[in-house]
N, C-alpha and C. Protein backbone atom coordinates (compact mmCIF):
# COMPACT_ATOMS: atom_id res chain seq x y z
N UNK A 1 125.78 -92.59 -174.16
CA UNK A 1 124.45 -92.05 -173.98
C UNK A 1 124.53 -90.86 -173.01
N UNK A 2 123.50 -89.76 -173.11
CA UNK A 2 123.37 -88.67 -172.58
C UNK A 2 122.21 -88.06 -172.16
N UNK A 3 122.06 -87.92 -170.58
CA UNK A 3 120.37 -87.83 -170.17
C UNK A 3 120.50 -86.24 -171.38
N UNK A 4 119.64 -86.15 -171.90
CA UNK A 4 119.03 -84.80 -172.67
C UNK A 4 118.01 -83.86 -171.73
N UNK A 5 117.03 -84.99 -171.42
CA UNK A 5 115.14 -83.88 -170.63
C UNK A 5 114.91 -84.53 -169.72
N UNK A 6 113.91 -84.10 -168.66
CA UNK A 6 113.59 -84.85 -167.91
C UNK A 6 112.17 -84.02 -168.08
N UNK A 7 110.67 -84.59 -167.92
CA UNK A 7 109.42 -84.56 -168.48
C UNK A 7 108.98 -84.49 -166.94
N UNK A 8 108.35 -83.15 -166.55
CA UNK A 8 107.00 -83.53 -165.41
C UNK A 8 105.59 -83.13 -165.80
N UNK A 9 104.56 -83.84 -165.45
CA UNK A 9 103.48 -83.62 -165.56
C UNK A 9 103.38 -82.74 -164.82
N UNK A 10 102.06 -81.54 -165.36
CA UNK A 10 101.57 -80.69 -164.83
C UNK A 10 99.89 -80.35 -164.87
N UNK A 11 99.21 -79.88 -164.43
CA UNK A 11 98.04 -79.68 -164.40
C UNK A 11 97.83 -78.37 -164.92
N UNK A 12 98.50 -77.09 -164.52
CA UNK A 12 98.96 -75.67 -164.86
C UNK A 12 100.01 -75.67 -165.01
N UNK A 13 99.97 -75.46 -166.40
CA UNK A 13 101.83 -75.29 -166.81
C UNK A 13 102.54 -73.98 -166.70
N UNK A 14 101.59 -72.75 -167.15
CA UNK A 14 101.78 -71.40 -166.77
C UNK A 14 102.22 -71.04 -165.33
N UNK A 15 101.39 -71.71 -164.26
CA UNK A 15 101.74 -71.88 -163.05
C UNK A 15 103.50 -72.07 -162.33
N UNK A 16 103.10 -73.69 -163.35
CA UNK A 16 104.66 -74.41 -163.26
C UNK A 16 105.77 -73.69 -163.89
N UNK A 17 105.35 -72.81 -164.64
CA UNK A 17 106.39 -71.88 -165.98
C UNK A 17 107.03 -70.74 -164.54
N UNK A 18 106.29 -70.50 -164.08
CA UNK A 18 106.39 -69.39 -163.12
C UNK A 18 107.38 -69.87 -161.72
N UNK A 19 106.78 -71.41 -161.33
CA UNK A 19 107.73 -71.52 -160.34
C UNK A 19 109.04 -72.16 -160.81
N UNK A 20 109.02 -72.82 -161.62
CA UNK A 20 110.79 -72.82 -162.29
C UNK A 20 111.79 -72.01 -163.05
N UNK A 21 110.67 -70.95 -163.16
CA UNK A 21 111.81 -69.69 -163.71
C UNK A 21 112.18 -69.17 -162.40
N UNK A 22 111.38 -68.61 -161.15
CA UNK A 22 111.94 -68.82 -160.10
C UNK A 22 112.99 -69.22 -159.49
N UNK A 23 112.79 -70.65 -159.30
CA UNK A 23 114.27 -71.56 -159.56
C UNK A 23 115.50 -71.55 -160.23
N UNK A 24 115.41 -70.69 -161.13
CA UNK A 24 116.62 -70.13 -161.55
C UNK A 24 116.40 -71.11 -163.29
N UNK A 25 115.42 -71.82 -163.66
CA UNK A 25 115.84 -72.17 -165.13
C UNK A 25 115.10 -71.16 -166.49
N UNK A 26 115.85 -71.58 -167.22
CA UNK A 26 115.63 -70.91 -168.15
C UNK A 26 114.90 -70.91 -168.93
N UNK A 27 113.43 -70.51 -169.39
CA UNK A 27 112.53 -70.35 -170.79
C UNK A 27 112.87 -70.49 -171.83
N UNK A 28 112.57 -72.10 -172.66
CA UNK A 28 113.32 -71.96 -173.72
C UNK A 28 112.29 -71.95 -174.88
N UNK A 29 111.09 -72.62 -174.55
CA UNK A 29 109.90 -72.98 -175.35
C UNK A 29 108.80 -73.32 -174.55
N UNK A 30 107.88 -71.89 -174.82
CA UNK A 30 106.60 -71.75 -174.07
C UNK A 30 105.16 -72.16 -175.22
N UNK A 31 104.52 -73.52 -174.87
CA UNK A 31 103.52 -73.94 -175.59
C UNK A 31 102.68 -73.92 -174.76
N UNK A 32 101.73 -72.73 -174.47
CA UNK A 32 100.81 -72.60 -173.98
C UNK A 32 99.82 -73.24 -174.10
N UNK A 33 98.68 -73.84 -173.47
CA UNK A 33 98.75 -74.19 -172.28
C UNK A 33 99.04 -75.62 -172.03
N UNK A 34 99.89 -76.57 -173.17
CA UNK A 34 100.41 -77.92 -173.47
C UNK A 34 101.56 -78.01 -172.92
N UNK A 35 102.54 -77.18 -172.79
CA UNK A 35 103.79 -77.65 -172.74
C UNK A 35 104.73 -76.27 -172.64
N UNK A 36 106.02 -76.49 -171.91
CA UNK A 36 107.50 -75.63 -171.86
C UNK A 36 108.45 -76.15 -171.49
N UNK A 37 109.69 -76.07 -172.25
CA UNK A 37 110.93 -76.01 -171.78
C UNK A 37 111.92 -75.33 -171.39
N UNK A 38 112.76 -75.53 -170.37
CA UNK A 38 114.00 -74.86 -170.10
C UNK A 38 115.28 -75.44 -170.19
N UNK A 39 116.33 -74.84 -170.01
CA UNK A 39 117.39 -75.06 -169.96
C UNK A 39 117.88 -74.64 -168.09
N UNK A 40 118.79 -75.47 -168.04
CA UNK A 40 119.20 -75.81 -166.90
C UNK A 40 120.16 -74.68 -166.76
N UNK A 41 120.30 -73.36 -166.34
CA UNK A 41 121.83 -72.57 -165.99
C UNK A 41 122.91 -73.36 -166.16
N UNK A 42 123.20 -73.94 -165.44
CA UNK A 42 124.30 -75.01 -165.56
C UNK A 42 124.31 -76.47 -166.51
N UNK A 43 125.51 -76.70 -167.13
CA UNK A 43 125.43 -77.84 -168.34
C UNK A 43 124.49 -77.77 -169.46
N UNK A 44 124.17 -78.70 -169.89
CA UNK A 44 123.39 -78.98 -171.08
C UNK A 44 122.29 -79.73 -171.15
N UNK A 45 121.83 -80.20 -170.28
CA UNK A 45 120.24 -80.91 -169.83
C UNK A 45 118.80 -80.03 -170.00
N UNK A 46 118.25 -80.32 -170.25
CA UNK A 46 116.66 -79.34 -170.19
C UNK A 46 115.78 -79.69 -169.28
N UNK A 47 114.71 -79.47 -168.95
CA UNK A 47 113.80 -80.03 -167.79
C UNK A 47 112.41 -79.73 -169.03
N UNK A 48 111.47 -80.58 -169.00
CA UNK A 48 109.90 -79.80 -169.76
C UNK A 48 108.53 -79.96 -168.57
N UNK A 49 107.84 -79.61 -168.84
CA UNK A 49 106.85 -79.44 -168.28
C UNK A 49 105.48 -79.90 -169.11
N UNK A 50 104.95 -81.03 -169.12
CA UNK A 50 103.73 -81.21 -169.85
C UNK A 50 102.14 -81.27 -169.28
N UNK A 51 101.35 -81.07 -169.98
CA UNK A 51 99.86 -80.49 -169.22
C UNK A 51 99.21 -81.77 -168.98
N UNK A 52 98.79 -82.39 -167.87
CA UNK A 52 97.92 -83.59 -167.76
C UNK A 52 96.68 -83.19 -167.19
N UNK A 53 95.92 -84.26 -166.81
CA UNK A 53 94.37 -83.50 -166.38
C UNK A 53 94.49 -83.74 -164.96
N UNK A 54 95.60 -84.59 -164.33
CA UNK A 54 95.21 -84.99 -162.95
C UNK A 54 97.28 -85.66 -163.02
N UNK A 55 97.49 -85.32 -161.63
CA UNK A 55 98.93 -85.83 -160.97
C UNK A 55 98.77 -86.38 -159.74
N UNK A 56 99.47 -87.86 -160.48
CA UNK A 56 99.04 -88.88 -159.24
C UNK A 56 99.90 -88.61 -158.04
N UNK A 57 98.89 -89.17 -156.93
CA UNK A 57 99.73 -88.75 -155.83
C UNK A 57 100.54 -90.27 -155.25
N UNK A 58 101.50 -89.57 -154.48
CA UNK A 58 102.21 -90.75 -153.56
C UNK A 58 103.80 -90.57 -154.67
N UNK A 59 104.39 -92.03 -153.71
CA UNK A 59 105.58 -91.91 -154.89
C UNK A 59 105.74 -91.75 -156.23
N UNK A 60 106.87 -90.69 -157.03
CA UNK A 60 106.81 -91.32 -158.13
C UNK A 60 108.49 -90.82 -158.63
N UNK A 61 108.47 -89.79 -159.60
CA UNK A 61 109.85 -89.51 -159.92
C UNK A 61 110.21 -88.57 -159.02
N UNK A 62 111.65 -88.50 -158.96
CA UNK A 62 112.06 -87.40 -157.51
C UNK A 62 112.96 -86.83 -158.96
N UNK A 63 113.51 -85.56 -159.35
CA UNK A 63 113.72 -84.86 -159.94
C UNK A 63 115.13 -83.92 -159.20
N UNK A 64 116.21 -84.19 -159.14
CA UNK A 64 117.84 -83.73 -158.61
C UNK A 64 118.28 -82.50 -159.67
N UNK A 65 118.05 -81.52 -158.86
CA UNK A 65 119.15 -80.23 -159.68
C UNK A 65 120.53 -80.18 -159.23
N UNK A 66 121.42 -80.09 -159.11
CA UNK A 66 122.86 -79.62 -158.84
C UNK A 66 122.98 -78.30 -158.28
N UNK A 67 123.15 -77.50 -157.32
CA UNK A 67 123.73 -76.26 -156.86
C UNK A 67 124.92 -76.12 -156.22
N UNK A 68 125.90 -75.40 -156.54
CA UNK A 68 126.91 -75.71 -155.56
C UNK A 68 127.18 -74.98 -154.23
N UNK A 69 126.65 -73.92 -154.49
CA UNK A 69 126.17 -73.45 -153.18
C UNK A 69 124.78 -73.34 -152.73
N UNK A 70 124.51 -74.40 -152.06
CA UNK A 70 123.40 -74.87 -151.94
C UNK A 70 122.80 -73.92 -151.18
N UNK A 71 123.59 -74.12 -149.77
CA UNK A 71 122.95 -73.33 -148.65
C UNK A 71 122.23 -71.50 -149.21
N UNK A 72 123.70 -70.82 -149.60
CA UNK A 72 122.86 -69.82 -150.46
C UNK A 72 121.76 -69.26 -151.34
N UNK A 73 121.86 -70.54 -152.14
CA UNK A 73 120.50 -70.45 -153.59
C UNK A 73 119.51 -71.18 -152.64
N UNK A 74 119.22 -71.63 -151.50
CA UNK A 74 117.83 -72.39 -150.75
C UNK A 74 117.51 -71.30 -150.07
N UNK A 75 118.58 -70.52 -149.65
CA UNK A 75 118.02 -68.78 -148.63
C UNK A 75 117.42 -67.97 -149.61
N UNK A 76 118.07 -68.08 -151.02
CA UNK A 76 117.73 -66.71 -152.28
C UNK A 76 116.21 -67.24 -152.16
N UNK A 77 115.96 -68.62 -152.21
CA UNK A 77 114.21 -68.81 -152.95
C UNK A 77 113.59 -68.82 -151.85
N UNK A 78 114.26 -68.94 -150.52
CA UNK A 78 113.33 -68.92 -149.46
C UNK A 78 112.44 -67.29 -149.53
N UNK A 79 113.32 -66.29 -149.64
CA UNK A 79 112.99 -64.87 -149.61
C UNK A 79 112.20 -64.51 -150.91
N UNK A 80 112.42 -65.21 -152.01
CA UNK A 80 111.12 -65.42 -152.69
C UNK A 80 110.11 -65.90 -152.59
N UNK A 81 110.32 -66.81 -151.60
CA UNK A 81 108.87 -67.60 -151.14
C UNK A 81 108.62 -68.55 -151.83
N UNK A 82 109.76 -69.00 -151.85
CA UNK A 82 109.34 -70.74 -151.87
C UNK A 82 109.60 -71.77 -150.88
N UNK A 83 108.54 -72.43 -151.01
CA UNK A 83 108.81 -73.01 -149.28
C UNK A 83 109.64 -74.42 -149.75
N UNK A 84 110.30 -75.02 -148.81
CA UNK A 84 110.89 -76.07 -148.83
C UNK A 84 109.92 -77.40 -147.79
N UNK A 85 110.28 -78.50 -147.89
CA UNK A 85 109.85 -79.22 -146.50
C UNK A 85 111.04 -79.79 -146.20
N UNK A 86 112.22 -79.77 -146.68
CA UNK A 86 113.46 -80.05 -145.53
C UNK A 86 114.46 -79.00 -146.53
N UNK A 87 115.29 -78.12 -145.24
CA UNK A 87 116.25 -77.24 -145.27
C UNK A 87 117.63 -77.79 -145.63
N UNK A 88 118.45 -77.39 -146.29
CA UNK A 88 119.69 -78.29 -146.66
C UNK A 88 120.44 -78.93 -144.92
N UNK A 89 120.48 -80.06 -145.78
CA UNK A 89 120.86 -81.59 -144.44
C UNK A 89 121.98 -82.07 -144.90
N UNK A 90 123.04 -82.48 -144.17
CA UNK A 90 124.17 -83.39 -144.30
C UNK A 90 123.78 -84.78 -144.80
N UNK A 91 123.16 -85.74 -145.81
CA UNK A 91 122.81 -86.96 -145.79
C UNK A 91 124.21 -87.81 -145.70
N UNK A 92 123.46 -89.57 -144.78
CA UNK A 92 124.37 -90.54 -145.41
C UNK A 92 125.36 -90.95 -146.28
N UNK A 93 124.79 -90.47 -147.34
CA UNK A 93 125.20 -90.88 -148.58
C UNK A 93 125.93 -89.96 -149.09
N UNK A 94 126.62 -88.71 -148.18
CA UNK A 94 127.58 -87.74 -148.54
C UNK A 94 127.40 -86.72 -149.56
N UNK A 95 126.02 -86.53 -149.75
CA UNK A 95 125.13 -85.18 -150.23
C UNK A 95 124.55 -84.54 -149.58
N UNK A 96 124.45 -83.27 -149.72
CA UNK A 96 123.63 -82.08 -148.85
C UNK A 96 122.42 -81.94 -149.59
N UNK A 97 121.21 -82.00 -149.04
CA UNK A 97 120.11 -81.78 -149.78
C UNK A 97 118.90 -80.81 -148.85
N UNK A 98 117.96 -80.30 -149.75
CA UNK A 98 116.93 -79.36 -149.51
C UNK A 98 116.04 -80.32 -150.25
N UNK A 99 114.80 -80.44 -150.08
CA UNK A 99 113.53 -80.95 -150.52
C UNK A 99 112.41 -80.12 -150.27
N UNK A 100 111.97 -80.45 -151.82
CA UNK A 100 110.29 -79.26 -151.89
C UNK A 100 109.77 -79.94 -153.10
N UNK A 101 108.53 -79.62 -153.10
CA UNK A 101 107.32 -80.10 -154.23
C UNK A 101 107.48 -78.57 -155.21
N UNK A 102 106.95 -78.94 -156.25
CA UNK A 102 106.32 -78.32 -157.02
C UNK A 102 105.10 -77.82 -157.27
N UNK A 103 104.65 -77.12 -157.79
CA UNK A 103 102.64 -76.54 -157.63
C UNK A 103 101.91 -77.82 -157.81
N UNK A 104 102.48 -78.41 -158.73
CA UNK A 104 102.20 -79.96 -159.01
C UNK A 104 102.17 -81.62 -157.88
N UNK A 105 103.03 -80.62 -156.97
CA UNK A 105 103.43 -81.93 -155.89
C UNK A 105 104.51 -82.89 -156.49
N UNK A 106 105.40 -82.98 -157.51
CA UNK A 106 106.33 -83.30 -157.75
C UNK A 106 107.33 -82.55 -157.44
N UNK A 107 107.88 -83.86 -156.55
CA UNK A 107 109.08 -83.69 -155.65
C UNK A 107 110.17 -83.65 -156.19
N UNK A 108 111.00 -82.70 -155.81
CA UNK A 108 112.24 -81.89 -156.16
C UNK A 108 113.39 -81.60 -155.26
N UNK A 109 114.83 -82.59 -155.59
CA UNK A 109 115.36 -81.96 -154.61
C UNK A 109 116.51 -81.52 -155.05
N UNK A 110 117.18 -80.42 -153.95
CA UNK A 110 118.26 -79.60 -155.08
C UNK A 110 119.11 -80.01 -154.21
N UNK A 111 120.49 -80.42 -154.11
CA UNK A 111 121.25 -80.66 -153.53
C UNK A 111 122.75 -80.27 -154.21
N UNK A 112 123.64 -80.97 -153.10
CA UNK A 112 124.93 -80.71 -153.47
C UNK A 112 126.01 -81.87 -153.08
N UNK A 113 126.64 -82.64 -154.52
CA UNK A 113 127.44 -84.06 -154.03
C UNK A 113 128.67 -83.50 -154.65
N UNK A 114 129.47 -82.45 -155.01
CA UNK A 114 130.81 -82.51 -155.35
C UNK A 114 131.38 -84.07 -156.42
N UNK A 115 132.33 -84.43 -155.70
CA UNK A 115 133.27 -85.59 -156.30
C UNK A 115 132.35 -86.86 -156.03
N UNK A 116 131.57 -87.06 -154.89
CA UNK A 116 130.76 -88.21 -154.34
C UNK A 116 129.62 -87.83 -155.15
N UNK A 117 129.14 -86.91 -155.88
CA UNK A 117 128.12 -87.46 -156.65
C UNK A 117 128.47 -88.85 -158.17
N UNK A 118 129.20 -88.63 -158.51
CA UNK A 118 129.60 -90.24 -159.26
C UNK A 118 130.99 -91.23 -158.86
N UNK A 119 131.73 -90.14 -157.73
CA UNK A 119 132.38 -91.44 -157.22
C UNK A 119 132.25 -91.39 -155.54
N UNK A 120 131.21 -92.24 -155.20
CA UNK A 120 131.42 -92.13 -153.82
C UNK A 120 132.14 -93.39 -153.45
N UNK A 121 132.91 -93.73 -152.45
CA UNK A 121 133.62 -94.34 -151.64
C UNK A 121 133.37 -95.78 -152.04
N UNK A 122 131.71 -96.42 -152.11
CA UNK A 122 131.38 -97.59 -152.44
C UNK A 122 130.94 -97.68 -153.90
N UNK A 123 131.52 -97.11 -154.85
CA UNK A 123 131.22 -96.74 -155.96
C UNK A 123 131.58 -98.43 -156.67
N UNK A 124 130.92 -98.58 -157.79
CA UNK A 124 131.10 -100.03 -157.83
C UNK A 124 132.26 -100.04 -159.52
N UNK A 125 133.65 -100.44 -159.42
CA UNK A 125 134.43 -100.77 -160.62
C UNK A 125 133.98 -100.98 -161.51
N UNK A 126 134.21 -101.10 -162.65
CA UNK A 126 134.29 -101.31 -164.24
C UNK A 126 135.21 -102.04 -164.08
């Protein structure tokens, strides 16, 4: 099996079209004002964007891009003006991460795990 999409609700998708091309993804299918997809720069995954009337608040899906130079591509969008609410951090769990919402308030974080993103140290055997 192979993640393919990952689906966020949106309220303004045109909006949302705008801040993830930003982000560096790619326009692949613009259904105004229902729906768009991109492609991810890197690999073969897509991200979509679908139109709801209302986005619940509080926890829900947290949404992981891959960068490998993190620190760099979080300065490029800072100077575009996108704000973050945490600046790339050393975590626990042996990933570097940046965290920010979307126009939507779905939370997004872009980080960076090398080799410890599928084998970290306590990684559990087959």
């Amino acid at each position: 099996m192979n993640l393919n999409q990952v689906t966020v609700p949106s309220k303004d998708v045109k909006k949302a079209i705008d801040f993830y091309k930003t982000l560096g993804l790619i326009l692949i299918v613009e259904a105004l004002p229902h729906y768009a997809r991109f492609e991810c720069s890197n690999g073969d995954s897509t991200f979509s964007i679908h139109l709801v009337d209302s986005v619940k608040d509080g926890d829900g899906v947290i949404v992981y891009f891959e960068e490998d130079n993190l620190d760099d591509y979080v300065n490029k969008l800072v100077k575009k003006g996108i704000a973050f609410q945490e600046m790339p951090e050393d975590r626990k769990w042996l990933w570097r991460e940046a965290r920010l919402v979307d126009p939507d308030g779905n939370k997004l974080i872009i980080y960076h795990a090398g080799n410890h993103r599928k084998n970290p140290p306590w990684r559990v055997e087959a």
